[in-house]
C-alpha atoms as a PDB file:
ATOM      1  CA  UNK A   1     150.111  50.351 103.518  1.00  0.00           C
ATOM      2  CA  UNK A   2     149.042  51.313  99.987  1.00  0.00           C
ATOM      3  CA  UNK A   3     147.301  54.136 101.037  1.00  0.00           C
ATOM      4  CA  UNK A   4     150.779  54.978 102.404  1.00  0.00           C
ATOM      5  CA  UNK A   5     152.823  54.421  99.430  1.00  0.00           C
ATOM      6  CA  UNK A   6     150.074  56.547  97.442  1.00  0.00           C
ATOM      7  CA  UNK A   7     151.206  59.313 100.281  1.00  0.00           C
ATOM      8  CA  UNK A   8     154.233  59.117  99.205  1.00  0.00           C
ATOM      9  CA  UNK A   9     153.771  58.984  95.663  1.00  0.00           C
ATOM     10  CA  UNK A  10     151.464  62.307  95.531  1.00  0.00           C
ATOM     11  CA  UNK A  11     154.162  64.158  97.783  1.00  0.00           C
ATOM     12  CA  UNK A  12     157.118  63.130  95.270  1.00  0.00           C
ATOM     13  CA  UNK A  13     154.359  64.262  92.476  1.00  0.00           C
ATOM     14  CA  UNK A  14     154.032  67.798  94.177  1.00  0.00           C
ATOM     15  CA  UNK A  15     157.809  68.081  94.578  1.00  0.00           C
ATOM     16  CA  UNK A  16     158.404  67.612  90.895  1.00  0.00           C
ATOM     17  CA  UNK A  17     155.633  70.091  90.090  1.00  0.00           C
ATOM     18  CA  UNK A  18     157.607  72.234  92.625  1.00  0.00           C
ATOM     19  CA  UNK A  19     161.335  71.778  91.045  1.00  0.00           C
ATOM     20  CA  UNK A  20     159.533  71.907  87.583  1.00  0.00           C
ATOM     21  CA  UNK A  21     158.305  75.323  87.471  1.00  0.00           C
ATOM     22  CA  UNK A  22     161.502  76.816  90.243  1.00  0.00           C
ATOM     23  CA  UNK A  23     163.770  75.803  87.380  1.00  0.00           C
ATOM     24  CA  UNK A  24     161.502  77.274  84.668  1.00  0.00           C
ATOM     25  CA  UNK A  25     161.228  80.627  86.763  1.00  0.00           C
ATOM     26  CA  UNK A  26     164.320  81.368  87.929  1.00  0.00           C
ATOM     27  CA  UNK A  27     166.567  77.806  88.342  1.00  0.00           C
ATOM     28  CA  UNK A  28     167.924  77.002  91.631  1.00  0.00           C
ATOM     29  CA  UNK A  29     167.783  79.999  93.317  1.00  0.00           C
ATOM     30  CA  UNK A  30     163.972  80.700  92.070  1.00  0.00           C
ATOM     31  CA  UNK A  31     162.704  77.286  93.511  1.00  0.00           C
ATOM     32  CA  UNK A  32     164.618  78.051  97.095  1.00  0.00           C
ATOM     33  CA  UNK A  33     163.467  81.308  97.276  1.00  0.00           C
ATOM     34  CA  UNK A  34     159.779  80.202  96.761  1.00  0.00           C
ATOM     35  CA  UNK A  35     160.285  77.656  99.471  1.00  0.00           C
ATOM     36  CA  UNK A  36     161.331  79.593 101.987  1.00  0.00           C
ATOM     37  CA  UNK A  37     158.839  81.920 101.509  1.00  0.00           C
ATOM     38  CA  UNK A  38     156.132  79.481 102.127  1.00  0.00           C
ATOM     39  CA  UNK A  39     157.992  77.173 104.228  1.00  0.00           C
ATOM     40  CA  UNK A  40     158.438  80.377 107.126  1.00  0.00           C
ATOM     41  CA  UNK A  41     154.718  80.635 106.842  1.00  0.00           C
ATOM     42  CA  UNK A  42     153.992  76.974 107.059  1.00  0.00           C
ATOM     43  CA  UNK A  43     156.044  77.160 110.612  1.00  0.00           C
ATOM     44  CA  UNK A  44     153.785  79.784 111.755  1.00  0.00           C
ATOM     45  CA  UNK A  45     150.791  78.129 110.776  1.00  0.00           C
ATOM     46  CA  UNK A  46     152.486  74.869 112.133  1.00  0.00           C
ATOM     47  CA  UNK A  47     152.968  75.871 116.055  1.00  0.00           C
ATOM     48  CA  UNK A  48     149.631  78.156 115.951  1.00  0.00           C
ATOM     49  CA  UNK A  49     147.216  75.994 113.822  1.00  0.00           C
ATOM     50  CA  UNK A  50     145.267  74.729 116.483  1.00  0.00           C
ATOM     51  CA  UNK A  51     144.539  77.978 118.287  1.00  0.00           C
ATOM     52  CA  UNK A  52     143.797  79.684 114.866  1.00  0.00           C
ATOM     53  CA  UNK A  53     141.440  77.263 113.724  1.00  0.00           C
ATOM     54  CA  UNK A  54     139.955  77.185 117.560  1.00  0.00           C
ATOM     55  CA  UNK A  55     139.017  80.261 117.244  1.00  0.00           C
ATOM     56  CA  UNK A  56     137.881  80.641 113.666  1.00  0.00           C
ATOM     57  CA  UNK A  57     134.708  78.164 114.886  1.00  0.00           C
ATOM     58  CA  UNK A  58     134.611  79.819 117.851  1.00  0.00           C
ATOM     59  CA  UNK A  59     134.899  76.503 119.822  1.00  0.00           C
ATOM     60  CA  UNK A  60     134.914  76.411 123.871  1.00  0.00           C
ATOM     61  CA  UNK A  61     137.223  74.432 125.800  1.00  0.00           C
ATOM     62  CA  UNK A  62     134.944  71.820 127.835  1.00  0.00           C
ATOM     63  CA  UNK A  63     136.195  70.647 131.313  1.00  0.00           C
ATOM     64  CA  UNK A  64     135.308  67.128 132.252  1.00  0.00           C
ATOM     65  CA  UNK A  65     132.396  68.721 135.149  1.00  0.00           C
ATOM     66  CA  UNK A  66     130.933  69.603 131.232  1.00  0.00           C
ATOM     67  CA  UNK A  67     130.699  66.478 129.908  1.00  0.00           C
ATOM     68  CA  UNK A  68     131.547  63.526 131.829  1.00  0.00           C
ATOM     69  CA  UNK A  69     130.319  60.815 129.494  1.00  0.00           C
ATOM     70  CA  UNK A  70     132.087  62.397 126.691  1.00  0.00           C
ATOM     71  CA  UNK A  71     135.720  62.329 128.623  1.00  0.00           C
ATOM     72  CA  UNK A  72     135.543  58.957 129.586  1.00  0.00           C
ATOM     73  CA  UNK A  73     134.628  57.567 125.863  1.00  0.00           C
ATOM     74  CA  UNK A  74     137.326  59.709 124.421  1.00  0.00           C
ATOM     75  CA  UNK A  75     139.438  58.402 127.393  1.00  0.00           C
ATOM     76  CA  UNK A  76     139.105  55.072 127.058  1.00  0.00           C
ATOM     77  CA  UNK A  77     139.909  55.400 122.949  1.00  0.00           C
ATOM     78  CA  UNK A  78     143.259  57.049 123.590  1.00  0.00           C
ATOM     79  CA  UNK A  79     143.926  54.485 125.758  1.00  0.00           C
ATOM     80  CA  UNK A  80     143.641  52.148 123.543  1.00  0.00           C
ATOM     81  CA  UNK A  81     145.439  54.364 120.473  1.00  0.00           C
ATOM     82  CA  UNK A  82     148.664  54.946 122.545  1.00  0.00           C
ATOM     83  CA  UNK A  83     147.570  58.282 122.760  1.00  0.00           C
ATOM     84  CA  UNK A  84     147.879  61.213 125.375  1.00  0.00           C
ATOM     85  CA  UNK A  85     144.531  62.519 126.537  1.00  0.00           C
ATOM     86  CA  UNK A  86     143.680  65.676 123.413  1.00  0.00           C
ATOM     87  CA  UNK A  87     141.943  68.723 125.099  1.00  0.00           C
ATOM     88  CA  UNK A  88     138.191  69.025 124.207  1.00  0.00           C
ATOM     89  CA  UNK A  89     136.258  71.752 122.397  1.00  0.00           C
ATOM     90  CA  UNK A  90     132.749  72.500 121.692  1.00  0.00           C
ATOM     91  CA  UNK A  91     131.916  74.285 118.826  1.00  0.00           C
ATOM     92  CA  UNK A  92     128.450  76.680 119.152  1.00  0.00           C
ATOM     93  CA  UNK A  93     126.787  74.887 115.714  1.00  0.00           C
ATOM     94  CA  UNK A  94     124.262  72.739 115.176  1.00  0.00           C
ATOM     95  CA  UNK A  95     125.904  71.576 112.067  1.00  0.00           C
ATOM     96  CA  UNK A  96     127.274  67.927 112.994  1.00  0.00           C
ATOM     97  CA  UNK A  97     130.533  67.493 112.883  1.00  0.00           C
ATOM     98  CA  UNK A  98     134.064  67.036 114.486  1.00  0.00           C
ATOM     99  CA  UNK A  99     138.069  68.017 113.607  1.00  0.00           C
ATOM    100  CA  UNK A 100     140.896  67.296 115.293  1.00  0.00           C
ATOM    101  CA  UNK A 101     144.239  69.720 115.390  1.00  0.00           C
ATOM    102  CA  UNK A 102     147.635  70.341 117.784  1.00  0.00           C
ATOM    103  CA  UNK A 103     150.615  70.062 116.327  1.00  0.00           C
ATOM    104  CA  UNK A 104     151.407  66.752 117.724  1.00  0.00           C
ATOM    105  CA  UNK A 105     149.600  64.011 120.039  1.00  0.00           C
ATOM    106  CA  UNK A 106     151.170  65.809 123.012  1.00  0.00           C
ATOM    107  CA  UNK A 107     149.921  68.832 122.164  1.00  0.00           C
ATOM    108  CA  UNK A 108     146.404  67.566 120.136  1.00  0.00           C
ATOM    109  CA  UNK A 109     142.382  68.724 120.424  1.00  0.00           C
ATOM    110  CA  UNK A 110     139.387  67.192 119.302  1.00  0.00           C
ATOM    111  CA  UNK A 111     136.384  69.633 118.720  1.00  0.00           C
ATOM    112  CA  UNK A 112     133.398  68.406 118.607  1.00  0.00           C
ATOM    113  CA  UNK A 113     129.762  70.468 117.533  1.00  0.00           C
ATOM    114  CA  UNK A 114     126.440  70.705 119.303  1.00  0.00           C
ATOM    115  CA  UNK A 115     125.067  69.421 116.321  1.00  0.00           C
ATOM    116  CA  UNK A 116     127.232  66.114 116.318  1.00  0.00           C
ATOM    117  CA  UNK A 117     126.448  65.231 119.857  1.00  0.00           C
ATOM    118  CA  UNK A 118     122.585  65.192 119.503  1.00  0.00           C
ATOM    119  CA  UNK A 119     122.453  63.653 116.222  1.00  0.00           C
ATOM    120  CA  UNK A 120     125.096  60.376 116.923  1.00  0.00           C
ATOM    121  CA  UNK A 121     124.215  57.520 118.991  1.00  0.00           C
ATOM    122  CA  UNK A 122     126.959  56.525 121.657  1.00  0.00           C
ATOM    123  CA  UNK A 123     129.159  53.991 119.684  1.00  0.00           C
ATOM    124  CA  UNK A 124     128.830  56.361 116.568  1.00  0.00           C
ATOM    125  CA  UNK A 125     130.149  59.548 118.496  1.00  0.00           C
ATOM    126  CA  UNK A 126     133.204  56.895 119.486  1.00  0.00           C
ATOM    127  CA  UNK A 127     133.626  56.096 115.517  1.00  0.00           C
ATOM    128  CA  UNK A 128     133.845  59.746 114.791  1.00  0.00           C
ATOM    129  CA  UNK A 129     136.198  60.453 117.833  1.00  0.00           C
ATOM    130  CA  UNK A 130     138.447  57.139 116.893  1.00  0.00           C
ATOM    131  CA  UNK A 131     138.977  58.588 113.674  1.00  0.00           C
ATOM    132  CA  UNK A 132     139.876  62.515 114.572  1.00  0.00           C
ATOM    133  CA  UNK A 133     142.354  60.072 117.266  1.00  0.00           C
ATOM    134  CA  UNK A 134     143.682  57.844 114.340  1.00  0.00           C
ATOM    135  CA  UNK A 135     144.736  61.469 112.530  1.00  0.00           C
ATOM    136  CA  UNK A 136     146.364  62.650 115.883  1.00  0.00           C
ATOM    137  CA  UNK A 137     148.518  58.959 115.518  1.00  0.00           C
ATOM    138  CA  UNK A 138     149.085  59.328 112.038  1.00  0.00           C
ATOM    139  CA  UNK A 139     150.792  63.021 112.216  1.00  0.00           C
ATOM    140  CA  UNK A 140     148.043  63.671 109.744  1.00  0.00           C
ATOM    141  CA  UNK A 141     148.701  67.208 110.532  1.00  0.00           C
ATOM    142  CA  UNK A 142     152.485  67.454 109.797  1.00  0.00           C
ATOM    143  CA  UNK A 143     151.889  65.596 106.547  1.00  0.00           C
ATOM    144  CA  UNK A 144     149.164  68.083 105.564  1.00  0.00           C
ATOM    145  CA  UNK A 145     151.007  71.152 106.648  1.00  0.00           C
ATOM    146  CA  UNK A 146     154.399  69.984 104.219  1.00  0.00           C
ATOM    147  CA  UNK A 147     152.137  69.274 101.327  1.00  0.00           C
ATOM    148  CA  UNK A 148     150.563  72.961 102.272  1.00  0.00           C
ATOM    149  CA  UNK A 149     154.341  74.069 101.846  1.00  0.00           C
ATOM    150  CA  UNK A 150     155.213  72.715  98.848  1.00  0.00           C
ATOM    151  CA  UNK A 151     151.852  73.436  97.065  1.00  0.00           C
ATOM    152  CA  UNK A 152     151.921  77.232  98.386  1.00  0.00           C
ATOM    153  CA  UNK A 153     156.120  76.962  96.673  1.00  0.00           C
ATOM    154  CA  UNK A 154     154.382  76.175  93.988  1.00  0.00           C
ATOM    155  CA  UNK A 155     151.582  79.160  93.867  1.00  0.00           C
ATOM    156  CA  UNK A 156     154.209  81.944  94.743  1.00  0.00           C
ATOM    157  CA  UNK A 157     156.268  80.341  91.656  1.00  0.00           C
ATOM    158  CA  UNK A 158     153.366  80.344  89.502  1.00  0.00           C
ATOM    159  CA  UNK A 159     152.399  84.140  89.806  1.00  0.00           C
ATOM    160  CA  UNK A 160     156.458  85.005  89.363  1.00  0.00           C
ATOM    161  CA  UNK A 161     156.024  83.365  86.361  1.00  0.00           C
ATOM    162  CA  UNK A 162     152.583  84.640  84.826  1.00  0.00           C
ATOM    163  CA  UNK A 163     154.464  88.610  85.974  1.00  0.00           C
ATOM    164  CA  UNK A 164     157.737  87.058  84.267  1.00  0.00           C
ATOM    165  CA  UNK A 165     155.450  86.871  80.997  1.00  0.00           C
ATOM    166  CA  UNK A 166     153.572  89.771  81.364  1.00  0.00           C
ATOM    167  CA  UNK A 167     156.491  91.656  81.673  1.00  0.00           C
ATOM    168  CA  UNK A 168     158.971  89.470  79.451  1.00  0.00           C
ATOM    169  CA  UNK A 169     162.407  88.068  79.691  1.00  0.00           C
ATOM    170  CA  UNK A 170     166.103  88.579  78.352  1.00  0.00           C
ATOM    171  CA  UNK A 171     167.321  87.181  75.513  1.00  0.00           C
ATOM    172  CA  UNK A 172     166.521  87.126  71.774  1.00  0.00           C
ATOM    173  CA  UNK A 173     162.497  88.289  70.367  1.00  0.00           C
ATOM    174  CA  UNK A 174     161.998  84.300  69.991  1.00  0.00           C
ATOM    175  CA  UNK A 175     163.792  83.043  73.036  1.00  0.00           C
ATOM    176  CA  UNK A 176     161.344  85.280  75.237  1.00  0.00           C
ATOM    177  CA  UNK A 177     158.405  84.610  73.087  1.00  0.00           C
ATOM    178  CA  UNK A 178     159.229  80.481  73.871  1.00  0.00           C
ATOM    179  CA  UNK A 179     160.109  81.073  77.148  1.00  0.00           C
ATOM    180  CA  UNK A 180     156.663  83.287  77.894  1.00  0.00           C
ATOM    181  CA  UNK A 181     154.725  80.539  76.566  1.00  0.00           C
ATOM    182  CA  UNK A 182     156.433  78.543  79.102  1.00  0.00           C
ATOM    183  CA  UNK A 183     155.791  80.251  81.686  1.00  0.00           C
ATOM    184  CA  UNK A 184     152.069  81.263  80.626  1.00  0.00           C
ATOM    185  CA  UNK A 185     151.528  77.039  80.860  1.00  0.00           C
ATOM    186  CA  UNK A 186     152.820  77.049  83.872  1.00  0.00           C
ATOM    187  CA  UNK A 187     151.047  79.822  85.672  1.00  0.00           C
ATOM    188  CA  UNK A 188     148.170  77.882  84.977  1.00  0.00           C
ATOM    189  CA  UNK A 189     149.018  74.676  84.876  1.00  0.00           C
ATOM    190  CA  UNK A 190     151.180  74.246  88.098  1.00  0.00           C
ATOM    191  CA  UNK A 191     148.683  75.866  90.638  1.00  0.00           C
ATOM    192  CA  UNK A 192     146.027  73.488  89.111  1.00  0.00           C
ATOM    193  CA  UNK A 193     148.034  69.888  89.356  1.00  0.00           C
ATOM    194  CA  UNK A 194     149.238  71.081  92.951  1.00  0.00           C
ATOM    195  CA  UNK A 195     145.838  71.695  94.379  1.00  0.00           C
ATOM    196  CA  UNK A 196     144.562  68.692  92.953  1.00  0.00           C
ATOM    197  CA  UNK A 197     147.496  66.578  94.424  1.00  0.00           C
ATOM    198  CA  UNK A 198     147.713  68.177  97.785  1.00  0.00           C
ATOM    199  CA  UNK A 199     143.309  66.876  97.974  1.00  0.00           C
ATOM    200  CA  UNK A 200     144.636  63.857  96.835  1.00  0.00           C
ATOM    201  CA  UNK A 201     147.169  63.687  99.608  1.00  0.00           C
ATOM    202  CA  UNK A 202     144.363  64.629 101.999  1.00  0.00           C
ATOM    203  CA  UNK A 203     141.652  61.859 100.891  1.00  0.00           C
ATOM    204  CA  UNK A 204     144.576  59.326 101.212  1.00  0.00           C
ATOM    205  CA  UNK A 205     144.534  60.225 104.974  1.00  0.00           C
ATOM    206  CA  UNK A 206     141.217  60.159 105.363  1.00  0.00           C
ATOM    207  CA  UNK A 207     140.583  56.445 104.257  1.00  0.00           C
ATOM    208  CA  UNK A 208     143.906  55.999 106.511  1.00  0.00           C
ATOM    209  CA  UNK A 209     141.619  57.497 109.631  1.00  0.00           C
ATOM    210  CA  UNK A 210     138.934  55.324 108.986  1.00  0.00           C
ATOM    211  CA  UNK A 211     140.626  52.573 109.172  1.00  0.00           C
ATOM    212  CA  UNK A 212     142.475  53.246 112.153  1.00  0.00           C
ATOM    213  CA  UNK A 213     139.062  54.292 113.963  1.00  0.00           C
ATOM    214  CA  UNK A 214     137.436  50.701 112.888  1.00  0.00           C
ATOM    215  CA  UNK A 215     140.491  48.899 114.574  1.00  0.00           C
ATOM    216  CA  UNK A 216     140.732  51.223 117.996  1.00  0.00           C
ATOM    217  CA  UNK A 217     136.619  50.491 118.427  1.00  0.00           C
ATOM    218  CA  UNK A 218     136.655  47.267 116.964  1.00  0.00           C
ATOM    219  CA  UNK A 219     133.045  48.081 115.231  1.00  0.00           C
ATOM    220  CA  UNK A 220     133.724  49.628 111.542  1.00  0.00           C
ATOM    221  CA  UNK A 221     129.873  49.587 111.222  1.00  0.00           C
ATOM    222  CA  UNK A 222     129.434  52.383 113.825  1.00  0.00           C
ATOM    223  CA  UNK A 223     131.735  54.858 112.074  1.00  0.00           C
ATOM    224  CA  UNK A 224     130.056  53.730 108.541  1.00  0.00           C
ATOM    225  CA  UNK A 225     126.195  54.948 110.460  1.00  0.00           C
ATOM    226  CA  UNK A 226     128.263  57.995 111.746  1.00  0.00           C
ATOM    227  CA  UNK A 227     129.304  59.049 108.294  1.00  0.00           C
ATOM    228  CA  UNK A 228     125.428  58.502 106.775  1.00  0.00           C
ATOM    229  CA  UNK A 229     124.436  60.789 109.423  1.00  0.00           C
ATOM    230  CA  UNK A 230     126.639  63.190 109.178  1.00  0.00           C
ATOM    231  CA  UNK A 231     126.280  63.762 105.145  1.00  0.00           C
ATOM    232  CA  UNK A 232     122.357  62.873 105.623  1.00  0.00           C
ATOM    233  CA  UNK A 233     122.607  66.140 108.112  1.00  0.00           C
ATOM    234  CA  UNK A 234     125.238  68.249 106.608  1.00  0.00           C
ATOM    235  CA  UNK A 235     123.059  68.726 103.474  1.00  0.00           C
ATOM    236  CA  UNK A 236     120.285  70.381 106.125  1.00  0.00           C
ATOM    237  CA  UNK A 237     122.333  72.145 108.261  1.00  0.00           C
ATOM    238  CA  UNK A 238     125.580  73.347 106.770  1.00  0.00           C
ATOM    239  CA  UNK A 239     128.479  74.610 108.981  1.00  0.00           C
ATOM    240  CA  UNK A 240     130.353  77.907 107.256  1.00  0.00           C
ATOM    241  CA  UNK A 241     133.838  76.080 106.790  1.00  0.00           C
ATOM    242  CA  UNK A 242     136.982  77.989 105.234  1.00  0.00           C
ATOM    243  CA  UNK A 243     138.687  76.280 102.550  1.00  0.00           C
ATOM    244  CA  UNK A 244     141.809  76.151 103.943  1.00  0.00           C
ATOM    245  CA  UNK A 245     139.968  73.927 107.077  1.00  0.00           C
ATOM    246  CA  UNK A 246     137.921  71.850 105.497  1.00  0.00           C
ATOM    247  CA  UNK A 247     140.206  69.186 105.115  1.00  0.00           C
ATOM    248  CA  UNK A 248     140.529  69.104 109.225  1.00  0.00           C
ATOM    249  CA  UNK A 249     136.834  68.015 109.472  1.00  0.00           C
ATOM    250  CA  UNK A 250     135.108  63.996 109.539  1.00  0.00           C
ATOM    251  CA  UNK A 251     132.908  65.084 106.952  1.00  0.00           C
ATOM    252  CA  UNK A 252     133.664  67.473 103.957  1.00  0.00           C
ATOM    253  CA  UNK A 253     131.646  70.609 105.096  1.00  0.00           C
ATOM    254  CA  UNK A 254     132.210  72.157 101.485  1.00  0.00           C
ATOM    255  CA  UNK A 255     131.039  69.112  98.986  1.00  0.00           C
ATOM    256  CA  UNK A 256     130.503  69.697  95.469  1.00  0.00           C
ATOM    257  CA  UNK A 257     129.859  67.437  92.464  1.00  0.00           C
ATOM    258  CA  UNK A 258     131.449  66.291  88.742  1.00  0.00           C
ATOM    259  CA  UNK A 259     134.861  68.117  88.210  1.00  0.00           C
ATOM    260  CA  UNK A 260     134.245  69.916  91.948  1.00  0.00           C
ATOM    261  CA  UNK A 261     135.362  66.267  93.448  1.00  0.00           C
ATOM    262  CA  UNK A 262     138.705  66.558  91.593  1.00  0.00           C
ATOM    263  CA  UNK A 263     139.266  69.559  94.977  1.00  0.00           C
ATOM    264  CA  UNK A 264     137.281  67.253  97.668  1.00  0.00           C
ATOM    265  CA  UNK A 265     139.597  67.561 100.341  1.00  0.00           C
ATOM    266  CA  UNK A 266     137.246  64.015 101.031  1.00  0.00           C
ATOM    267  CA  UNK A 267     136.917  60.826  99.357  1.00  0.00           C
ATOM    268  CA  UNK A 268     133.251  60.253  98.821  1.00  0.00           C
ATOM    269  CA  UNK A 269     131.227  59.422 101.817  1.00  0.00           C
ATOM    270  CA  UNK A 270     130.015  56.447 100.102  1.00  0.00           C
ATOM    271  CA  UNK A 271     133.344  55.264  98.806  1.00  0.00           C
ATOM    272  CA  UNK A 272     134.506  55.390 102.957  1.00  0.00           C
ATOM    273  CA  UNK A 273     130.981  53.373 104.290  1.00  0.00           C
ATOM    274  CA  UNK A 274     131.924  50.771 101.455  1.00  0.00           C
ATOM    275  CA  UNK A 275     135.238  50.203 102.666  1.00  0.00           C
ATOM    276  CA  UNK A 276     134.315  50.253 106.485  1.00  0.00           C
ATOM    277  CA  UNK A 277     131.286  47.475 105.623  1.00  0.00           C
ATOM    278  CA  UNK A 278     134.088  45.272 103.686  1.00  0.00           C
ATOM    279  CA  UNK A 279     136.484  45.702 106.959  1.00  0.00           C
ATOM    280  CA  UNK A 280     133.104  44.389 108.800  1.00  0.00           C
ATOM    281  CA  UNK A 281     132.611  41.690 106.601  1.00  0.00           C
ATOM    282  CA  UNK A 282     136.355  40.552 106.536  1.00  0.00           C
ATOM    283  CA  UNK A 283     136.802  41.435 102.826  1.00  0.00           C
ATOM    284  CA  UNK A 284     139.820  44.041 103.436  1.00  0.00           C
END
């Protein structure tokens, strides 16, 4: 629940940002035209997501002749989600690591990497695959893709307004001096606060996932030795993520340290394995 509320919260935050710099712009009409700029390409990327991120990784659609075992554990989780049975995809890296897309649970796919099935023991494969299944449930991907909206609203804004003081405004020699300082602040300000509240946004669903993968396998601990492995591994063997996908995967496959974890798309790996050992020990 308060990971929830803090949802909420960050999404109101980015709407401000949004409303604060459309008004500054060009009022009303600046702020709507903005949206609908990046709201029509949102849609697109909405209903064609999961085939464009498919084949970015170049991932293979596996049938259950391919892997048996693997159907009937992800099976048996969606089962016990709620969940229609996701299509399955293999990606060709030996990078571990999993995402799951679609643009709802009817239409959702978990893809999983070579490198991920020979590095995780049975019941931590399940961990990772209860938590791609606990973003299908959560409409993890809808949230994402409005926050995406709002915080590209808020880039288009932000280079109208660092043209708007290049160029200059109407009004008296001071009015457009104040109002290009404005808008100078908010070229750069803007486009920072809405990056680092749409990560925000995304590391509040991530915790969210965890915990709904410790409650579908009933064994927090085997998602907490999933995640170990997967960093421990990830630092060897890096997979060559986009930005704009990294937030889709278990693990963050672009880390970085100090101000870098401000735009994590992750919370840190050993933030998550502390909470999923205090759900094991009864604490939370």
């Amino acid at each position: 629940m308060l990971n929830q509320i803090k949802t909420f919260i960050l999404m109101l935050a980015l709407t401000l940002v949004l409303i604060w710099v459309g008004n500054l712009v060009g009022g009303r009409q600046g702020m709507i035209f903005a949206f609908v700029i990046a709201a029509g390409l949102n849609f697109i990327s909405y209903w064609y997501s999961d085939k464009i991120v498919l084949a970015m990784y170049r991932a293979q659609p596996l049938t259950e002749e391919d892997m048996p075992q693997l159907y009937r554990n992800v099976r048996a989780l969606t089962q016990k989600s709620g969940l229609p049975m996701p299509k399955l995809y293999l990606i060709p890296h030996s990078a571990p690591n999993a995402f799951a897309t679609g643009r709802n649970p009817r239409h959702a796919a978990v893809a999983v990497t070579e490198g991920i099935l020979r590095v995780l023991a049975e019941e931590e494969l399940a961990g990772v695959i209860g938590h791609e299944l606990a973003h299908v449930r959560n409409r993890d991907i809808l949230i994402q893709t409005v926050a995406a909206t709002v915080a590209g609203a808020v880039m288009i804004l932000a280079s109208i307004a660092r043209w708007t003081a290049v160029f200059g405004g109407y009004g008296s020699r001071e009015d457009r001096r104040g109002g290009a300082i404005g808008l100078v602040v908010a070229a750069i300000v803007a486009p920072l606060a809405a990056m680092i509240i749409q990560m925000a946004i995304s590391r509040s669903r991530e915790y969210l996932a965890d915990r709904g993968s410790a409650l579908v396998t009933g064994n927090p601990l085997s998602l907490a030795r999933a995640l170990k492995k997967l960093e421990e591994s990830a630092s060897l063997r890096r997979l060559p993520a986009h930005q704009s996908t990294a937030h889709m995967f278990t693990v963050n496959p672009l880390r970085g340290q100090g101000l870098a974890v401000l735009f994590s798309t992750h919370p840190p790996i050993q933030k998550r394995i502390e909470r999923l050992e205090r759900m094991a020990s009864g604490e939370i």
